[in-house]
N, C-alpha and C. Protein backbone atom coordinates (compact mmCIF):
# COMPACT_ATOMS: atom_id res chain seq x y z
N UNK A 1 26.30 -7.70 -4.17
CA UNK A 1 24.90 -8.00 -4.44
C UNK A 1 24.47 -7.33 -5.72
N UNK A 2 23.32 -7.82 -6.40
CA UNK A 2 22.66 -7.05 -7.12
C UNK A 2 22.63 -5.53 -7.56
N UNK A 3 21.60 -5.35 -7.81
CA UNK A 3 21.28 -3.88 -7.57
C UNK A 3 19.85 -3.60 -7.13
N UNK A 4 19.96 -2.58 -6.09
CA UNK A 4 18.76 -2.82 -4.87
C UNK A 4 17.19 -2.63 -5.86
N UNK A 5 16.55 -3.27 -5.59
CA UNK A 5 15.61 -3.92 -5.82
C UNK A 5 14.80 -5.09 -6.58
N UNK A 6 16.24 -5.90 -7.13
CA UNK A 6 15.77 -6.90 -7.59
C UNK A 6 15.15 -8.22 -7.04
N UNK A 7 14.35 -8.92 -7.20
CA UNK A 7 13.83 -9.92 -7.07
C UNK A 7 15.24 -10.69 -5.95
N UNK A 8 15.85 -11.17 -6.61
CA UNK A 8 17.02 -12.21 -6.43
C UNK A 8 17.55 -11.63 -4.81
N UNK A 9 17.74 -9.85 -5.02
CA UNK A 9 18.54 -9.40 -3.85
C UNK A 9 17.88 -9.06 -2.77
N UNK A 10 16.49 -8.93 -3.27
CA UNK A 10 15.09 -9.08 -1.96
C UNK A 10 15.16 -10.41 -0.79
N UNK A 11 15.05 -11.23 -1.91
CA UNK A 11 15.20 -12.42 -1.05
C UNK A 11 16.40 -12.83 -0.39
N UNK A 12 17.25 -12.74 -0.80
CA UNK A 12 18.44 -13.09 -0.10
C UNK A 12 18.72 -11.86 1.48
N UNK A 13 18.34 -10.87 0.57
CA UNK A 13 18.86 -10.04 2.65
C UNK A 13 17.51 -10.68 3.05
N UNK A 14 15.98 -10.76 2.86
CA UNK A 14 14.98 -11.59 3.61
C UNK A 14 15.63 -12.84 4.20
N UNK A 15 16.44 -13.62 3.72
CA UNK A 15 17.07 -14.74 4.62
C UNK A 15 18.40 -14.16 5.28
N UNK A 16 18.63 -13.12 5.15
CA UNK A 16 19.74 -13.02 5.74
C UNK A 16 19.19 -12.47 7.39
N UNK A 17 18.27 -11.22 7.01
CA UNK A 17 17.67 -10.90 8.55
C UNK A 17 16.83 -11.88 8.75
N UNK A 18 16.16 -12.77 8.35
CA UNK A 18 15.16 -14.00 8.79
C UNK A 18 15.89 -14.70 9.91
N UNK A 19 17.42 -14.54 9.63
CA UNK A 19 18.33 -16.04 10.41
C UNK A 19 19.27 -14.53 11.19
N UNK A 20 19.44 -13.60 11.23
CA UNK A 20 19.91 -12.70 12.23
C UNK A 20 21.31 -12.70 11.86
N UNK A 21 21.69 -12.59 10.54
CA UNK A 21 23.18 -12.86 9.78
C UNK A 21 23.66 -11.62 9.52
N UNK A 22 24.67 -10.71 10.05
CA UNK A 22 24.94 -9.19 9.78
C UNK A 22 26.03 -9.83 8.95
N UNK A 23 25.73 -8.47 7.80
CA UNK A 23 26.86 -8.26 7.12
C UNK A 23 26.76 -6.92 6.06
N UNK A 24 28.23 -6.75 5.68
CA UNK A 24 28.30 -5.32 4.56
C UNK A 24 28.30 -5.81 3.19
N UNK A 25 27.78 -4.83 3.08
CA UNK A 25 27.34 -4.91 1.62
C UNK A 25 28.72 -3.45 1.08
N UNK A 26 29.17 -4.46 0.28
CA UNK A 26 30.78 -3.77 -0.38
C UNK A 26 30.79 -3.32 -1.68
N UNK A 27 29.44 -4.16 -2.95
CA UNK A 27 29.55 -3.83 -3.86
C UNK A 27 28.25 -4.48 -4.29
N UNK A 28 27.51 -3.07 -5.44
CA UNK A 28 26.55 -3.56 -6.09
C UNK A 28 26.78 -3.52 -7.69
N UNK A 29 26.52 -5.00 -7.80
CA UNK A 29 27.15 -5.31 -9.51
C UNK A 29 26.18 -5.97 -9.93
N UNK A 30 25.55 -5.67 -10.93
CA UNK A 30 24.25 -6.32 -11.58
C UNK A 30 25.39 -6.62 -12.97
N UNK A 31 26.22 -7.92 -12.85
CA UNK A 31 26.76 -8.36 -13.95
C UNK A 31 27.45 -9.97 -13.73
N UNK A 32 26.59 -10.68 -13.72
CA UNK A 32 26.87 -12.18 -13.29
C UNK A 32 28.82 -12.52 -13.09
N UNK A 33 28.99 -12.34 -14.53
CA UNK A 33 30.54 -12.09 -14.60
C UNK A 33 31.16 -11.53 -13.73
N UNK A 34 31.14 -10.01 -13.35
CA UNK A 34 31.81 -9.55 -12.41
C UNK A 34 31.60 -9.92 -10.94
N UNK A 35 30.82 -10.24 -11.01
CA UNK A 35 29.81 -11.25 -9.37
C UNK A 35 30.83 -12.02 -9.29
N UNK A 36 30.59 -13.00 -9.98
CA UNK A 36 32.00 -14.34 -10.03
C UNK A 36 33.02 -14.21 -9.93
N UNK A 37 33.65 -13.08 -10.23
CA UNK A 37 35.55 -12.70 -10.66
C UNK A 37 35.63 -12.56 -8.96
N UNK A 38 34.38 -11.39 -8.44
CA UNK A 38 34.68 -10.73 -6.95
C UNK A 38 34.76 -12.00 -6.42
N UNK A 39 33.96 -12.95 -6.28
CA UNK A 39 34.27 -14.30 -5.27
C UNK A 39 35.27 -14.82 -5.30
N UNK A 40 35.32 -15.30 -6.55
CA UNK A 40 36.69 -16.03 -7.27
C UNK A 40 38.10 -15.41 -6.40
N UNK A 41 37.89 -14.16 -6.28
CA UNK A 41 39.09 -13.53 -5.60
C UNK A 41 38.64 -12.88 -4.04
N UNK A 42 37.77 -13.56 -3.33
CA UNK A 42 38.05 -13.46 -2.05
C UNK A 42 36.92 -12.35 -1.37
N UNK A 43 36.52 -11.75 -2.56
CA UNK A 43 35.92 -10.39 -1.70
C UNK A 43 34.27 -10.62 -1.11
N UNK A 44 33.89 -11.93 -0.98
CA UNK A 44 32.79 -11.87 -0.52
C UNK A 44 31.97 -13.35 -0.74
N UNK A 45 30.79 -13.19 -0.81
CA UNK A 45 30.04 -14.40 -1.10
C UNK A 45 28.84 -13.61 -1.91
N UNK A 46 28.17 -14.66 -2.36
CA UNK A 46 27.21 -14.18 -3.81
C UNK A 46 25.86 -14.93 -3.88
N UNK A 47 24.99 -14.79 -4.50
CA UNK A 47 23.72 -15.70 -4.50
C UNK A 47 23.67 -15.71 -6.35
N UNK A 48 23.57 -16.79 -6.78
CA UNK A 48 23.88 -16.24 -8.04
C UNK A 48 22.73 -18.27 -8.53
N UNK A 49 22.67 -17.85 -9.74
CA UNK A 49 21.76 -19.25 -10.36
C UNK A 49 22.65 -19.74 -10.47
N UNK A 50 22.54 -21.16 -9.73
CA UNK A 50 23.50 -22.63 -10.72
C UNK A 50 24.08 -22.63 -11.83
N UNK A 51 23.10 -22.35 -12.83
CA UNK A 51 23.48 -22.04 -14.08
C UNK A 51 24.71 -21.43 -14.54
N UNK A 52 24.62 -20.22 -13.85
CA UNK A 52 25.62 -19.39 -13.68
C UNK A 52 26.98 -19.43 -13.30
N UNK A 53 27.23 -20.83 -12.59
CA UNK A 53 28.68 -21.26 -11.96
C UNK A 53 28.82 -22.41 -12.37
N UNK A 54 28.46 -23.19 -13.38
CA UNK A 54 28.51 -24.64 -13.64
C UNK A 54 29.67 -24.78 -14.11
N UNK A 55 31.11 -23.99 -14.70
CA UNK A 55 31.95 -24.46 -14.48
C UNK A 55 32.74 -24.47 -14.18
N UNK A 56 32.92 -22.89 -12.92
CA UNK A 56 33.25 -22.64 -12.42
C UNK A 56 33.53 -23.59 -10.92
N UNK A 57 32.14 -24.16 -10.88
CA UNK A 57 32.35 -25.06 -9.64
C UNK A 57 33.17 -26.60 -9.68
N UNK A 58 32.82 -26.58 -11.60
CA UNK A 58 33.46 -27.66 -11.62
C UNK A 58 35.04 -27.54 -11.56
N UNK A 59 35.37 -26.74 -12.20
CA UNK A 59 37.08 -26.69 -11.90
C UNK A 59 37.48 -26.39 -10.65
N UNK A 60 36.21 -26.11 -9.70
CA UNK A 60 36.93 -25.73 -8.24
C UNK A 60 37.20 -24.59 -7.90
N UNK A 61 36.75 -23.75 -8.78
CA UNK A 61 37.08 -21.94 -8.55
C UNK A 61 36.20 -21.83 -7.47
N UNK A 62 34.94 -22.03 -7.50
CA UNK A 62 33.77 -22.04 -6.70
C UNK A 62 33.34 -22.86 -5.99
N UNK A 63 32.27 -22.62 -5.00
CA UNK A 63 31.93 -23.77 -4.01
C UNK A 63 30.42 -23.33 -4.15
N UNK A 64 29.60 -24.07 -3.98
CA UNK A 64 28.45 -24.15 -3.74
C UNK A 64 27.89 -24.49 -2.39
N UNK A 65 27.08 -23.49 -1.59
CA UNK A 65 26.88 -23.97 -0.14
C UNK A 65 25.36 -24.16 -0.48
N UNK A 66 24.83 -25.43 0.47
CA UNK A 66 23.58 -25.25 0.33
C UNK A 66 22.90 -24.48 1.05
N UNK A 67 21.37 -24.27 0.94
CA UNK A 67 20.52 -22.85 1.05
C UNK A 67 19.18 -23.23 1.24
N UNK A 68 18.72 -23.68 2.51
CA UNK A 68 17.70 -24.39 2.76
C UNK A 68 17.01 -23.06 3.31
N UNK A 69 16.43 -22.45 2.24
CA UNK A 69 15.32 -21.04 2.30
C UNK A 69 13.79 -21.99 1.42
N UNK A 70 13.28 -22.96 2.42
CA UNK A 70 11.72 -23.26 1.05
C UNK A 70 10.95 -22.23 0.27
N UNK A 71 11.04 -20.88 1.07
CA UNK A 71 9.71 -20.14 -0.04
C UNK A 71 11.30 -18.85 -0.87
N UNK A 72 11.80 -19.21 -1.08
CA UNK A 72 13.67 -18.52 -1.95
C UNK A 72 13.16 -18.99 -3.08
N UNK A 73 12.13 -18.47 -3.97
CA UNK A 73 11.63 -18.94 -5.12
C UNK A 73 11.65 -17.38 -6.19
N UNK A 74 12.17 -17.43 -7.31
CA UNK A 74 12.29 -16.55 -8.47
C UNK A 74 11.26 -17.15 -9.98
N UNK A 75 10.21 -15.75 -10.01
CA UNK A 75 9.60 -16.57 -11.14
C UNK A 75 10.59 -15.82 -12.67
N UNK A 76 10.49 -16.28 -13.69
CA UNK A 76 11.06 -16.11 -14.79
C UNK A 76 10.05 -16.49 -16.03
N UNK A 77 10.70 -15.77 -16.96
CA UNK A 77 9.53 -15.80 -18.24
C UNK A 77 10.27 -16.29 -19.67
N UNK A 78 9.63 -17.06 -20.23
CA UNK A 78 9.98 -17.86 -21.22
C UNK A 78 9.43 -17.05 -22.65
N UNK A 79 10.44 -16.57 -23.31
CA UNK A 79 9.64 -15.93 -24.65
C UNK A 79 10.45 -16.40 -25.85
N UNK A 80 9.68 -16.48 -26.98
CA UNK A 80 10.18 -16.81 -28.24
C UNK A 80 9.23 -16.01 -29.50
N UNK A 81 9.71 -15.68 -30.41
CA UNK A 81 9.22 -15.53 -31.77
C UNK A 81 7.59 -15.99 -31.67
N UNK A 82 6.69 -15.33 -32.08
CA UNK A 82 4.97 -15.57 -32.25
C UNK A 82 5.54 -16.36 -33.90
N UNK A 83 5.98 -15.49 -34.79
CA UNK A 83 5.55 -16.12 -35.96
C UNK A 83 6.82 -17.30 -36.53
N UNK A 84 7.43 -17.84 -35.68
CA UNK A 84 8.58 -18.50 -35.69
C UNK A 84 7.40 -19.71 -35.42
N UNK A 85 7.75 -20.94 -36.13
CA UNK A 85 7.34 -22.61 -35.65
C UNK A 85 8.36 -23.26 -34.80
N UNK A 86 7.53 -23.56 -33.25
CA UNK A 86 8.32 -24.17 -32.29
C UNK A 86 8.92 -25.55 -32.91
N UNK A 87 10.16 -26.15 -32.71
CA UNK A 87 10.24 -27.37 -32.70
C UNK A 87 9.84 -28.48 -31.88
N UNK A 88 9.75 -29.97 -31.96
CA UNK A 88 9.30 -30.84 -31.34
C UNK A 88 10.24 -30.73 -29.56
N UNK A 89 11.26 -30.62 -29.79
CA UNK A 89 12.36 -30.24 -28.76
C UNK A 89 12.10 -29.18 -27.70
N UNK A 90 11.75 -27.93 -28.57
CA UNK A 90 11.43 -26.67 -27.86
C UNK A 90 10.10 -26.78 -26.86
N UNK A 91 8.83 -27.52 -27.93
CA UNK A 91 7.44 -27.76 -27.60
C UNK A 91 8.06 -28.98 -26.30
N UNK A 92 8.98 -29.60 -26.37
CA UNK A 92 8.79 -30.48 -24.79
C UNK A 92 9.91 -30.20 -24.23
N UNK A 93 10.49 -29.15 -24.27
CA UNK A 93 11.07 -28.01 -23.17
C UNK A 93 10.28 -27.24 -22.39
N UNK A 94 9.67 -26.30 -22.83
CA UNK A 94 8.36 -26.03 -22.51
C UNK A 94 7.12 -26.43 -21.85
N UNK A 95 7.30 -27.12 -22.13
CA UNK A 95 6.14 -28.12 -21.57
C UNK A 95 6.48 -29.04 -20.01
N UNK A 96 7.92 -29.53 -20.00
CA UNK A 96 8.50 -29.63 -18.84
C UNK A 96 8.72 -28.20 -18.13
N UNK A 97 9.15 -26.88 -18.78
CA UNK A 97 9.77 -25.78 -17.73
C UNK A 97 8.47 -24.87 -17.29
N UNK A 98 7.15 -25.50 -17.95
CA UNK A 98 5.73 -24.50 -16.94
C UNK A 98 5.05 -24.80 -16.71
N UNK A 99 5.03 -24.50 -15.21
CA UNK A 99 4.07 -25.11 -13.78
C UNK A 99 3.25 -24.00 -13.41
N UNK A 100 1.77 -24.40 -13.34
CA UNK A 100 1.21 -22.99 -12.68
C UNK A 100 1.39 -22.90 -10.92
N UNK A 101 1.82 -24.46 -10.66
CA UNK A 101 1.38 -24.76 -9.07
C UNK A 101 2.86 -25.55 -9.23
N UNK A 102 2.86 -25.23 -7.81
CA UNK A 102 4.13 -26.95 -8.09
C UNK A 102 3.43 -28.23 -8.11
N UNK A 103 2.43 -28.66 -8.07
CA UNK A 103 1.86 -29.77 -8.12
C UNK A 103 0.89 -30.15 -9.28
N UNK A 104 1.07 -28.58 -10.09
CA UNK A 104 0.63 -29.25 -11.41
C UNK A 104 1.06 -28.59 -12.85
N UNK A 105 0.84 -29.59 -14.00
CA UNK A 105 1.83 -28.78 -14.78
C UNK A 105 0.82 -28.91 -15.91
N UNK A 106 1.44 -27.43 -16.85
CA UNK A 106 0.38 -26.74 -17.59
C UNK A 106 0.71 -28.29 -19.02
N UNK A 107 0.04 -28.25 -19.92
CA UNK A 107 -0.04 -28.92 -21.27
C UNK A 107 0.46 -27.28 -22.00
N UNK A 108 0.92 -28.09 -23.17
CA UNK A 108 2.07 -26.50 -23.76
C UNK A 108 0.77 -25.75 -24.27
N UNK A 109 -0.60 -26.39 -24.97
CA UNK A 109 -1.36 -25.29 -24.96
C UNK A 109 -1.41 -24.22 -24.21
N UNK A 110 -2.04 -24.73 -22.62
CA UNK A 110 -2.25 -23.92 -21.45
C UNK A 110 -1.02 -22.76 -21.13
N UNK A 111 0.19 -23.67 -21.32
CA UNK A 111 1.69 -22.80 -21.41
C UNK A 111 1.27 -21.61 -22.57
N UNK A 112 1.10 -21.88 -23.79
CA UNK A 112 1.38 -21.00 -24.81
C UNK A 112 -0.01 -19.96 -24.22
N UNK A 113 -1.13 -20.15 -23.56
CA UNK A 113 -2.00 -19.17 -23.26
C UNK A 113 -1.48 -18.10 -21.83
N UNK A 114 -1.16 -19.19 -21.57
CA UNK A 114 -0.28 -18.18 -20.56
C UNK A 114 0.55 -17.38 -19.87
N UNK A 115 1.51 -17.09 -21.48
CA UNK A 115 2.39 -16.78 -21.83
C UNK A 115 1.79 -15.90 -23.02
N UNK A 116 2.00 -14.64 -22.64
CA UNK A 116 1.80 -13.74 -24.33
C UNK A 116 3.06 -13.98 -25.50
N UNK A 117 2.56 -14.85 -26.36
CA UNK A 117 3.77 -15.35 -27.01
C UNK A 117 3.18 -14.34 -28.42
């Protein structure tokens, strides 16, 4: 796992005692990489971002189980350069990746105010 108190490793023992799932905790590695190598070779299971195993899963090193936790939600923060000019690309990256609600989504103004950029 993690290292105790992160966001990511909160939630995951929260679903682990939520569903009454014992288990040891063998190693705390706050290093995505070394997370992966330990699975890769047997020593456990991991909670780790998609992102993070995309090709790993594709060659088959990894498996992906699904994880039907609805409120297993991580917020994250988007920063760039103040005196840097966004591109047209970046400005509708942005603009797709911030939601204040899940049911509604900011205009990149509202994004850029709500974000100390």
């Amino acid at each position: 796992m993690s290292k105790t108190g992160s966001r990511c490793r909160n939630l995951f023992e929260k679903f682990l005692r939520n569903h009454h799932i014992q288990y040891t905790l063998s190693y705390e590695i706050n290093n995505y990489e070394t997370v992966k190598k330990c699975a890769m070779h047997g020593l456990g299971i991991t909670l780790l971002p998609k992102t993070t195993v995309a090709a790993e899963t594709q060659n088959g090193q990894l498996a992906i189980l699904p994880l039907d936790y609805p409120n297993f939600k991580l917020q994250v923060q988007l920063c760039y350069h103040t005196k840097r000019q966004l591109s047209m690309p970046m400005k509708a990256f942005i603009q797709s990746m911030c939601y204040p609600t899940p049911h509604e989504r900011l205009s990149l103004e509202q994004a850029s105010r709500a974000l100390p950029l």
